[in-house]
Each structure stands twice: as structure tokens, then as C-alpha cells.
N, C-alpha and C. Protein backbone atom coordinates (compact mmCIF):
# COMPACT_ATOMS: atom_id res chain seq x y z
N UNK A 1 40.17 28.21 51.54
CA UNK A 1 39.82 27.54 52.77
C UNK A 1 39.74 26.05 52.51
N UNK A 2 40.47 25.30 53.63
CA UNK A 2 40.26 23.74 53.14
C UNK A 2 38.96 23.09 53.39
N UNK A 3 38.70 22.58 52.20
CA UNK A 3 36.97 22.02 52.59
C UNK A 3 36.67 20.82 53.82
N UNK A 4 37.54 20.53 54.64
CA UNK A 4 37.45 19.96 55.66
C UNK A 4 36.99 21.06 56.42
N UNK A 5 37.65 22.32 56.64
CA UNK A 5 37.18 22.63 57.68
C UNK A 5 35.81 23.38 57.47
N UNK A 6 35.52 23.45 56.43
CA UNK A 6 34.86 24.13 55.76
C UNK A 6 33.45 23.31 56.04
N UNK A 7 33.37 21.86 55.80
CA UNK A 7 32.29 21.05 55.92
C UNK A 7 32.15 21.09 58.10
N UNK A 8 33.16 21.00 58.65
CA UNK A 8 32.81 21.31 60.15
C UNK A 8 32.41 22.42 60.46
N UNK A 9 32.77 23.59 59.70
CA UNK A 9 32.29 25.42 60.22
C UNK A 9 30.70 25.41 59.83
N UNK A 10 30.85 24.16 58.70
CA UNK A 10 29.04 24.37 58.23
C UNK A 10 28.38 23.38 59.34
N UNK A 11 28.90 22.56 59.68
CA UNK A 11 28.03 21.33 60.88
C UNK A 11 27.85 22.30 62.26
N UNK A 12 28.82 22.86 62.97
CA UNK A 12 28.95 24.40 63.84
C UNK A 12 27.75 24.67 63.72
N UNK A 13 27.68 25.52 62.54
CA UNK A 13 26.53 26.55 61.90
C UNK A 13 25.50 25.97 62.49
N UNK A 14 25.41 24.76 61.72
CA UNK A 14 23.62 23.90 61.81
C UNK A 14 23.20 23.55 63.15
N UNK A 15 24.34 23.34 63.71
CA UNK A 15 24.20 22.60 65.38
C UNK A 15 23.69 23.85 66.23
N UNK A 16 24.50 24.81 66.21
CA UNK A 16 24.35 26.03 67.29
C UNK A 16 23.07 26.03 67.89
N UNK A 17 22.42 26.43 67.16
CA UNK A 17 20.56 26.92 67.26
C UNK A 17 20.37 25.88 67.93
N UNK A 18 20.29 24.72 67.65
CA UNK A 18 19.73 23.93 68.70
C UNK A 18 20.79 23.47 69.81
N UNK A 19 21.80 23.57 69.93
CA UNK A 19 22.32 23.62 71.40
C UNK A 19 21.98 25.13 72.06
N UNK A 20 22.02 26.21 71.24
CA UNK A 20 21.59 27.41 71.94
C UNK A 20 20.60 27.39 72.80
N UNK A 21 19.15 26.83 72.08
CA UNK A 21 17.73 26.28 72.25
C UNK A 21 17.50 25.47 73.45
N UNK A 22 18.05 24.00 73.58
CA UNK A 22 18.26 23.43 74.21
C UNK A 22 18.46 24.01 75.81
N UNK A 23 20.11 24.67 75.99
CA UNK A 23 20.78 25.33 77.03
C UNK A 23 19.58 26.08 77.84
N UNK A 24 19.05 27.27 76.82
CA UNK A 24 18.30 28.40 77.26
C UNK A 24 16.89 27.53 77.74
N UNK A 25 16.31 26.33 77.48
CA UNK A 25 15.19 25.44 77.98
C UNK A 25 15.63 25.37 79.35
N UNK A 26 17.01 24.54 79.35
CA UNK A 26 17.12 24.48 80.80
C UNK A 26 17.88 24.95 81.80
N UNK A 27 18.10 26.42 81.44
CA UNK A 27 18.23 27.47 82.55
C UNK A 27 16.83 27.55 82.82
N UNK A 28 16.21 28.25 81.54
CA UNK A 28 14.57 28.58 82.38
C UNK A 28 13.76 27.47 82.90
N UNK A 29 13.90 26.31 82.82
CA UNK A 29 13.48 25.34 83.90
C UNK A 29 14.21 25.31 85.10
N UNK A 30 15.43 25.39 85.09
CA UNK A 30 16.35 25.57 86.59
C UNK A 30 15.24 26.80 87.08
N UNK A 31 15.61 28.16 86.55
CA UNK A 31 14.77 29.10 86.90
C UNK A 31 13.44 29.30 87.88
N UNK A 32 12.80 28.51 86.89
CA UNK A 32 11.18 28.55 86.92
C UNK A 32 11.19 27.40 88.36
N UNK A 33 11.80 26.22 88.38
CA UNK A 33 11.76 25.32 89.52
C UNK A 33 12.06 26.09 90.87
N UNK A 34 13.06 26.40 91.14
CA UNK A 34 13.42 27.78 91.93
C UNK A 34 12.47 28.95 92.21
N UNK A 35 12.00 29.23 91.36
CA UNK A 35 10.94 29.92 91.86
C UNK A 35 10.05 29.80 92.25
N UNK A 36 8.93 28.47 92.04
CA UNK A 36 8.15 28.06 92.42
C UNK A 36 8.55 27.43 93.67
N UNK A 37 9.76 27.19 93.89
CA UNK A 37 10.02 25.74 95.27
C UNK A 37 9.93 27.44 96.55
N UNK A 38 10.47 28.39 96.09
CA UNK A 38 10.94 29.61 96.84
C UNK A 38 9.75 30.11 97.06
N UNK A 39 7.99 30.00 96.30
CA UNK A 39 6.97 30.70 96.41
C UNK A 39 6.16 29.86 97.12
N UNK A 40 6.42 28.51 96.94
CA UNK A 40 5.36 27.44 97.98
C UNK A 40 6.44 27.17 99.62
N UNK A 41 7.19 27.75 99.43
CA UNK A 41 8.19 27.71 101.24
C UNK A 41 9.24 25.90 101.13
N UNK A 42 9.19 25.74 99.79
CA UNK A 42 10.51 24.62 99.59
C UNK A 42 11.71 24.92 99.80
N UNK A 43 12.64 24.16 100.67
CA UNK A 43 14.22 24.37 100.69
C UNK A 43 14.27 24.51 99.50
N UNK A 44 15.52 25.37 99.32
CA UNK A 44 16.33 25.26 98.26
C UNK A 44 17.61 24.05 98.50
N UNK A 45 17.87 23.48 97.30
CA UNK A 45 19.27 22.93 97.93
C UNK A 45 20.30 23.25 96.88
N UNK A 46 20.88 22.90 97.88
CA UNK A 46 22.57 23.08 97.08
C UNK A 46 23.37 22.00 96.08
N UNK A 47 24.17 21.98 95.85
CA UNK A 47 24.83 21.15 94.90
C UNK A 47 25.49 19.91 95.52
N UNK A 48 25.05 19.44 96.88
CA UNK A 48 25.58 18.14 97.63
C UNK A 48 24.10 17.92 98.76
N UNK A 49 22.85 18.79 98.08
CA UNK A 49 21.66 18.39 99.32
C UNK A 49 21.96 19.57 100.37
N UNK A 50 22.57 20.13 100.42
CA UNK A 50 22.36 20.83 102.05
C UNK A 50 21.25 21.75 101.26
N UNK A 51 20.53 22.26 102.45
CA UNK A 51 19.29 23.16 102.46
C UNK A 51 19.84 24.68 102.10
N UNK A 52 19.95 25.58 101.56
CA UNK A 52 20.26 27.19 101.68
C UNK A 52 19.07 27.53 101.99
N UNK A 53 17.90 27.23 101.93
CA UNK A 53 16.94 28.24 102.06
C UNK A 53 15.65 27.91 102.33
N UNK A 54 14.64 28.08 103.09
CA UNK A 54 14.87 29.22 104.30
C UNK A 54 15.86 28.32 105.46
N UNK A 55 16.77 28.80 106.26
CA UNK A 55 17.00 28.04 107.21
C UNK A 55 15.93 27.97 108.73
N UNK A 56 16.11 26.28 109.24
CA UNK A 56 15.26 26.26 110.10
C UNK A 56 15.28 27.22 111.44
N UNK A 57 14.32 27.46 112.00
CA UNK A 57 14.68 28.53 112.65
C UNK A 57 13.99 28.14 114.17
N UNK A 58 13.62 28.45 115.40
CA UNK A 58 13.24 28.17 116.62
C UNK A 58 11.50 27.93 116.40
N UNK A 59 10.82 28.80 115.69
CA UNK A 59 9.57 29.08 115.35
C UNK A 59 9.50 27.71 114.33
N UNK A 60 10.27 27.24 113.28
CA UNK A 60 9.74 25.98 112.74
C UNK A 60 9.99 24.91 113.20
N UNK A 61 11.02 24.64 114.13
CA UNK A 61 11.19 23.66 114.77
C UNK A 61 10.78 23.34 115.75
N UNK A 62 10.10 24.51 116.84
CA UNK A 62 8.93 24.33 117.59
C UNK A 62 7.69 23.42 117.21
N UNK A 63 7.70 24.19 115.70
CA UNK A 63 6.31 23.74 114.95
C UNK A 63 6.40 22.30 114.38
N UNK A 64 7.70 21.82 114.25
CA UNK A 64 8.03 20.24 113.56
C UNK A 64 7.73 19.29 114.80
N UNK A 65 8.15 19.53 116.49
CA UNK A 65 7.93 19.20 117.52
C UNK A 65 6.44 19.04 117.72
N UNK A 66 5.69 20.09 117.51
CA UNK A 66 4.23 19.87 117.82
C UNK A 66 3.77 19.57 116.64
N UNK A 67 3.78 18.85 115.24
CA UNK A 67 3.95 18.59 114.55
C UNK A 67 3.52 16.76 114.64
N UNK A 68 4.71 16.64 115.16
CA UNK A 68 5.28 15.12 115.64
C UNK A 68 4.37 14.45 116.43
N UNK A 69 4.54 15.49 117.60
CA UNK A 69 3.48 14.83 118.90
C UNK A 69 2.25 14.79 117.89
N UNK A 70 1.59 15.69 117.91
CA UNK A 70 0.16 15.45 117.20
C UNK A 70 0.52 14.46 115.93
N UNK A 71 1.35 14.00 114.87
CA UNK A 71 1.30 12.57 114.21
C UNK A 71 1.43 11.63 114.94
N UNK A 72 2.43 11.53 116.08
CA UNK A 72 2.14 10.43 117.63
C UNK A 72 0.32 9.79 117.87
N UNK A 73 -0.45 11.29 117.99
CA UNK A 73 -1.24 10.83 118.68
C UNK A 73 -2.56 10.38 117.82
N UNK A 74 -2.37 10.74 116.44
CA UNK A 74 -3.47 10.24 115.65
C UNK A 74 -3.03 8.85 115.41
N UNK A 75 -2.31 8.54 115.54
CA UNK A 75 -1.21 7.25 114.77
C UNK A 75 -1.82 6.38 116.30
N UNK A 76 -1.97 6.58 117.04
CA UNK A 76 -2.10 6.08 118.32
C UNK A 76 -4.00 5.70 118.31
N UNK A 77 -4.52 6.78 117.97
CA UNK A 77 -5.88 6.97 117.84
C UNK A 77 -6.23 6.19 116.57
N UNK A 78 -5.52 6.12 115.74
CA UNK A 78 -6.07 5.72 114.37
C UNK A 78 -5.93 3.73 114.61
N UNK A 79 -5.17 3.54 115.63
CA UNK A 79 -4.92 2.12 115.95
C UNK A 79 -6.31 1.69 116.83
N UNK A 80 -6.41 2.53 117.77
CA UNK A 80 -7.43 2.00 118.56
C UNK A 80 -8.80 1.97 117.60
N UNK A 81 -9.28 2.93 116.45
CA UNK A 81 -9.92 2.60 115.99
C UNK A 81 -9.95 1.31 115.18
N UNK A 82 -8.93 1.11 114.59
CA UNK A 82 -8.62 -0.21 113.95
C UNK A 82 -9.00 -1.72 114.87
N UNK A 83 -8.25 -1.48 115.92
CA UNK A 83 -8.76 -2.77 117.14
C UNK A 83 -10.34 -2.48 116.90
N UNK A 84 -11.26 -1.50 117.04
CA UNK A 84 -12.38 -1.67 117.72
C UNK A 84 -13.18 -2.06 115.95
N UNK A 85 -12.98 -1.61 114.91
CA UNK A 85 -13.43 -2.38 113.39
C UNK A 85 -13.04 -3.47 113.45
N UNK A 86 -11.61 -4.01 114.11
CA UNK A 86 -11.40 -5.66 113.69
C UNK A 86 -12.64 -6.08 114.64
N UNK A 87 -12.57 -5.63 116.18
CA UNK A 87 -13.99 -6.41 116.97
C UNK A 87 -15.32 -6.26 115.99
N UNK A 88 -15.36 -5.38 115.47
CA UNK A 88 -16.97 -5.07 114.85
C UNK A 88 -16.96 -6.41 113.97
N UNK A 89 -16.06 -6.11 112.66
CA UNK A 89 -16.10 -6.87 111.92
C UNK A 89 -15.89 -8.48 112.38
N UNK A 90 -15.33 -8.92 113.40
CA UNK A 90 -15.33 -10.24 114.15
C UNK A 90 -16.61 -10.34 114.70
N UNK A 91 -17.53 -9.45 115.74
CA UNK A 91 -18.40 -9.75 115.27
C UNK A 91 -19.59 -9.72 114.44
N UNK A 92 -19.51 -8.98 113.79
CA UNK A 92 -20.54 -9.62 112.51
C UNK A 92 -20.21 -10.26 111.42
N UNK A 93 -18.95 -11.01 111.31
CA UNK A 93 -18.72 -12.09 110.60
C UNK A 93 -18.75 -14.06 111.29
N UNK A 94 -18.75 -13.51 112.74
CA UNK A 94 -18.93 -14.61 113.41
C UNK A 94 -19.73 -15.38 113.82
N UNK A 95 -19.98 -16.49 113.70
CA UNK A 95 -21.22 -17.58 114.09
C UNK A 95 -22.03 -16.73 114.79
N UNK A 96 -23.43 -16.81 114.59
CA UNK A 96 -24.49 -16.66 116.25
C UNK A 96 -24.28 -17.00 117.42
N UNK A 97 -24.00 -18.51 117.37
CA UNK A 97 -24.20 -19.44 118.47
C UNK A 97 -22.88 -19.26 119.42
N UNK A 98 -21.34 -19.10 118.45
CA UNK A 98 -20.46 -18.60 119.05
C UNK A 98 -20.07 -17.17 120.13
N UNK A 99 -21.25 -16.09 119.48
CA UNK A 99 -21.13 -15.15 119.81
C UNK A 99 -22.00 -15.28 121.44
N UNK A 100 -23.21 -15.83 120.89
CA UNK A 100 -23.95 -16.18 122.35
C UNK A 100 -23.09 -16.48 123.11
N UNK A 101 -22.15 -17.86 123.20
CA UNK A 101 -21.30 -18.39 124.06
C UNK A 101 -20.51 -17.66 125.07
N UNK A 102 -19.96 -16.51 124.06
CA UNK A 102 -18.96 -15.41 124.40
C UNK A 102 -19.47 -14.58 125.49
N UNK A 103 -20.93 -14.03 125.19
CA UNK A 103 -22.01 -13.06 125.94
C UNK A 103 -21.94 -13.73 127.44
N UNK A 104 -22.22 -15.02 126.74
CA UNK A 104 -22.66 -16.01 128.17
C UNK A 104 -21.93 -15.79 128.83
N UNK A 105 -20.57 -16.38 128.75
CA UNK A 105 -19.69 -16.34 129.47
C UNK A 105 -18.96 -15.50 130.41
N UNK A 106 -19.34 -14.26 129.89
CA UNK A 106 -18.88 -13.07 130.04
C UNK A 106 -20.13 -12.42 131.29
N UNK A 107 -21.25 -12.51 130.95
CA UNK A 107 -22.36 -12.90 131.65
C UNK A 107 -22.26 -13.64 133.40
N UNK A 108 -21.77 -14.52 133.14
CA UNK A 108 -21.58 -15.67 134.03
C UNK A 108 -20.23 -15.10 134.78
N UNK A 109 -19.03 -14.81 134.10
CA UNK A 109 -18.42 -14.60 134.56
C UNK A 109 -18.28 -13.10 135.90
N UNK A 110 -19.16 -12.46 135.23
CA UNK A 110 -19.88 -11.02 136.18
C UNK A 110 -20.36 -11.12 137.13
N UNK A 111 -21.40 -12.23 136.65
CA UNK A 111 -22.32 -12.62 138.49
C UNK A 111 -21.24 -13.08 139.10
N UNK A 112 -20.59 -14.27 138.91
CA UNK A 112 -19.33 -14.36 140.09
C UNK A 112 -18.42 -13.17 140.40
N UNK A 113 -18.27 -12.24 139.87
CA UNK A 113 -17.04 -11.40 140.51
C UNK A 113 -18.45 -10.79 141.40
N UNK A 114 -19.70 -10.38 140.85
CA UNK A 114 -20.71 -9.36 141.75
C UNK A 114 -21.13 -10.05 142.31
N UNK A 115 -20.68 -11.27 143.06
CA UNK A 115 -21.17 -12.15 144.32
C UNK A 115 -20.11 -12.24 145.56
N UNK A 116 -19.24 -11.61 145.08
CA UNK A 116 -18.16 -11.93 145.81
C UNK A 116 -17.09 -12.86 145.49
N UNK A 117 -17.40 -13.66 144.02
CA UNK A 117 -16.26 -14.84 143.94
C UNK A 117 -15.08 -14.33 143.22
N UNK A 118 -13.76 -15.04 143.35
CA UNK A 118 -13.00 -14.82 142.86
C UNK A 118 -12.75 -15.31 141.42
N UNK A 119 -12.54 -14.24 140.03
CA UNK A 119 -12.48 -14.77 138.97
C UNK A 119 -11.38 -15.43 138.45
């Protein structure tokens, strides 16, 4: 046998096991990912992104719809709370004397509309 090939049949030899090793790691990670994405209700996808699995169906897309609306309306709600902390925090970061002014005014401005005047 020529010892050329002889020194590559032995490099073969040594390599195998760990490309064997290697391979069989990541099937059973392909595996194991797949199974877990399939046991918590994850698409599966395919080899360009499309979804195989589960496909959407009338019952989840109902549910993505009411879904939506209700993120609409906290998103909506979660603003108005925000306006009414910026007022808080405006006022209790704001002058006294300014804030009086504001009261006043606002004050003043009441008795004229509840007198009949035009504001």
C-alpha cells in the first residue's frame, strides 16, 4: 500500500468520530428544537420561512383580531394615563405661586361663564 494513502486512510480514521459526533449533536438539536417549538404551539417553518405548522385557522384568527383590538385599547388607555402622570408630575414639580395663578384663573374664568359671560 502506498504510504500516501496510507497516512490519509489514517487522518479518515482519526477524523470520523468526531465528524460522526458532531453531525449526530446536530440532528438531535434540530430534533429536540422541533419538538419543543411543536409542544409550546410554535410554527414550524420551512426551509424559505413559510409556516407548516399548525396552520392558521378561523378560530386563531378570530383570536389575533380580538387580540389586536384589545392591544388598541390598552395602548390607548396606557396614553391617557401617561397625560394624566405628566399633569401630576407638572404639578408637583411646579412653582406654588404659579400653580395658584393657574387655579385662579381657572376660578375666575368659571364665574364668568356661570354669570352668563361669554368666555
Amino acid at each position: 500500500m502506498d504510504p500516501e494513502l496510507a497516512n490519509v486512510l489514517d487522518f479518515v480514521l482519526k477524523i470520523l468520530p468526531a465528524v460522526t459526533l458532531i453531525t449526530v449533536v446536530c440532528v438531535g438539536g434540530w430534533i429536540l428544537n422541533n419538538w419543543l417549538r411543536i409542544k409550546h404551539g410554535y410554527p414550524l417553518d420551512g426551509a424559505w420561512g413559510q409556516a407548516l405548522h399548525p396552520h392558521t385557522d378561523k378560530e386563531a384568527m378570530e383570536r389575533i383580531k380580538l387580540l389586536t383590538g384589545e392591544n388598541a385599547q390598552l395602548r390607548a388607555e396606557l396614553g391617557s394615563v401617561k397625560d394624566r402622570l405628566e399633569t401630576i408630575e407638572r404639578i408637583v414639580t411646579d412653582q406654588p405661586h404659579r400653580l395658584a395663578k393657574e387655579i385662579d384663573a381657572l376660578a375666575i374664568e368659571a364665574n364668568k361663564v356661570d354669570r352668563g359671560g361669554h368666555a
